[in-house]
C-alpha atoms as a PDB file:
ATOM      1  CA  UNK A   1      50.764  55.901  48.595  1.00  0.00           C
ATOM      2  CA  UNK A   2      53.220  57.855  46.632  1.00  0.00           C
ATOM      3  CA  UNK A   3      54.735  55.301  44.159  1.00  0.00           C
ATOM      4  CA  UNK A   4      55.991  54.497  40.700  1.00  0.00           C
ATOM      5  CA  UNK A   5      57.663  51.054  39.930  1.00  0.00           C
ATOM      6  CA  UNK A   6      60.854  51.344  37.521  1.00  0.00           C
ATOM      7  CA  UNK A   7      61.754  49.490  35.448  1.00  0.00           C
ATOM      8  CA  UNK A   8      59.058  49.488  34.206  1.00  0.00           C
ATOM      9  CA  UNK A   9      58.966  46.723  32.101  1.00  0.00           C
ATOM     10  CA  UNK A  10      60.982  45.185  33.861  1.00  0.00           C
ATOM     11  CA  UNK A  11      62.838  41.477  33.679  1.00  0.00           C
ATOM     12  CA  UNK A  12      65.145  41.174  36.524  1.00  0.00           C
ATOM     13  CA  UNK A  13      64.828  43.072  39.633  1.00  0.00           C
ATOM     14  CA  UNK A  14      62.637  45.955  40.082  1.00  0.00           C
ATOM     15  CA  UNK A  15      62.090  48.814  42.831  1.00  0.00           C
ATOM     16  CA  UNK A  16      59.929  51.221  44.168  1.00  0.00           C
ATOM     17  CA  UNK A  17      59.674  55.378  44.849  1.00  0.00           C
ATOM     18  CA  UNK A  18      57.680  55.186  47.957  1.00  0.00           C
ATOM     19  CA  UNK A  19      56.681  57.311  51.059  1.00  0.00           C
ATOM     20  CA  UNK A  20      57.147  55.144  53.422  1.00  0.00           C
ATOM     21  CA  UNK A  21      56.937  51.437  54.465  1.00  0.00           C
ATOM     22  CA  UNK A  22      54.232  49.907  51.961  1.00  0.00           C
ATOM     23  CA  UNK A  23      52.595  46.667  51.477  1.00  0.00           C
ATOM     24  CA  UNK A  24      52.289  45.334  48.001  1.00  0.00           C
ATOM     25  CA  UNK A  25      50.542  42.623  46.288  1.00  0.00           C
ATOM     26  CA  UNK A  26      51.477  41.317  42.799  1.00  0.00           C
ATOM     27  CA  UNK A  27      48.576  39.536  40.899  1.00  0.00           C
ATOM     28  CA  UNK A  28      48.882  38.618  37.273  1.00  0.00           C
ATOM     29  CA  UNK A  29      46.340  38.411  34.353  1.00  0.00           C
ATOM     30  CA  UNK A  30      43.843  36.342  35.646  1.00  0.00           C
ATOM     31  CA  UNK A  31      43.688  37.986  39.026  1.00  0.00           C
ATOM     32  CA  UNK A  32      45.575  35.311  40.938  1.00  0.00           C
ATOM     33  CA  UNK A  33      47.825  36.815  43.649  1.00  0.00           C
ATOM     34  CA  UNK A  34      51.480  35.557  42.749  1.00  0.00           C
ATOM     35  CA  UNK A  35      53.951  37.881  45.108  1.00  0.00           C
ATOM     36  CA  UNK A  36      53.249  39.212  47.901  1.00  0.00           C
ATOM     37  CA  UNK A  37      55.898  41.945  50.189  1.00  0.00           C
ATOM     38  CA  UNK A  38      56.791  44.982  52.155  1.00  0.00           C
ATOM     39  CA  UNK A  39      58.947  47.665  50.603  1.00  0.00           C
ATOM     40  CA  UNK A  40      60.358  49.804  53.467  1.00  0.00           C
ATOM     41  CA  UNK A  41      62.186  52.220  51.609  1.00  0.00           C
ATOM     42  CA  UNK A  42      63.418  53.361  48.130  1.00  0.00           C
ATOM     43  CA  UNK A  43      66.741  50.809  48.431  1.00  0.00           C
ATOM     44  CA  UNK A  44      65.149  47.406  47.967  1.00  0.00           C
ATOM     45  CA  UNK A  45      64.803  45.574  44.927  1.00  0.00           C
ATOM     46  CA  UNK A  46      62.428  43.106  44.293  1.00  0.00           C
ATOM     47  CA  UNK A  47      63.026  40.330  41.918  1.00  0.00           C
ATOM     48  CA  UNK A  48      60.795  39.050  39.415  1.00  0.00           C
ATOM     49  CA  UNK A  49      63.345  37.132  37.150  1.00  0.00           C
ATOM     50  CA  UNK A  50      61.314  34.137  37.889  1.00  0.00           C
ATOM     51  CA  UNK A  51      57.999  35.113  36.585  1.00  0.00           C
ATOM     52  CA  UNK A  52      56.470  34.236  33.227  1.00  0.00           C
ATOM     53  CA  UNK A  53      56.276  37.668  30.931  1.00  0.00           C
ATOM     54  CA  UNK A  54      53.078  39.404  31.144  1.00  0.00           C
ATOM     55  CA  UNK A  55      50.979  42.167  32.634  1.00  0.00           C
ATOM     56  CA  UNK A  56      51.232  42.105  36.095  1.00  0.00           C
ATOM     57  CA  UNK A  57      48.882  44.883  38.824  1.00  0.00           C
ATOM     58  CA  UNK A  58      50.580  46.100  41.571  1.00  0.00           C
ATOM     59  CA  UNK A  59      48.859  46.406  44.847  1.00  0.00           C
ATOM     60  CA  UNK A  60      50.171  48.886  47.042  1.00  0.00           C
ATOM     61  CA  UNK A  61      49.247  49.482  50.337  1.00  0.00           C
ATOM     62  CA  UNK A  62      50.048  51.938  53.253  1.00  0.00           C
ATOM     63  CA  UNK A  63      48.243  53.632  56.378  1.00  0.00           C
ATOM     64  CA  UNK A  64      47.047  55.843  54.364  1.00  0.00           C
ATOM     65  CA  UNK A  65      45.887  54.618  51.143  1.00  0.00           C
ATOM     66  CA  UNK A  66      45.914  51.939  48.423  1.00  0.00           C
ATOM     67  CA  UNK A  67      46.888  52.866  45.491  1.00  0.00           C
ATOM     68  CA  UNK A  68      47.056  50.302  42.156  1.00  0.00           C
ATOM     69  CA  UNK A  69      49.896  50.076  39.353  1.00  0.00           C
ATOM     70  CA  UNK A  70      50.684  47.970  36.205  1.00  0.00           C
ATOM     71  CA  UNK A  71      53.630  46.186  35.723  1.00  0.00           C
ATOM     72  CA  UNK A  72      54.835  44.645  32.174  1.00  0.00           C
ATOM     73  CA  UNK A  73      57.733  41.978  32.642  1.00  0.00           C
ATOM     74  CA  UNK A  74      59.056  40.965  29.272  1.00  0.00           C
END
């Protein structure tokens, strides 16, 4: 998976450089799964106005690889 997640932090909306269609799972702190989506291409936005400020991972997954990213919301 060729990624990065910007902003990054973030606090409203947030987006993804990917290489194609890619499923992600959010999971906070404590390792509890809390979004989960598919990004199919570098337009969408994602928001996360409605979660708590933290340090979130990023699980992203394609054909071809999973790859992991953090994720500060403040």
């Amino acid at each position: 998976v060729t990624s990065a997640v910007y902003p990054n932090p973030g606090s409203q909306n947030i987006r993804f450089k990917i290489s194609g269609p890619t499923q992600i799972r959010m999971l906070n702190s404590l390792g509890k799964q809390v979004l989960e989506f598919e990004v199919m291409s570098d337009r969408e936005e994602v928001s996360v106005s409605h979660l708590p400020e933290g340090i979130y991972l990023l699980e992203l997954k394609n054909d071809m690889s999973i790859r992991t990213e953090k994720l500060i919301i403040s």
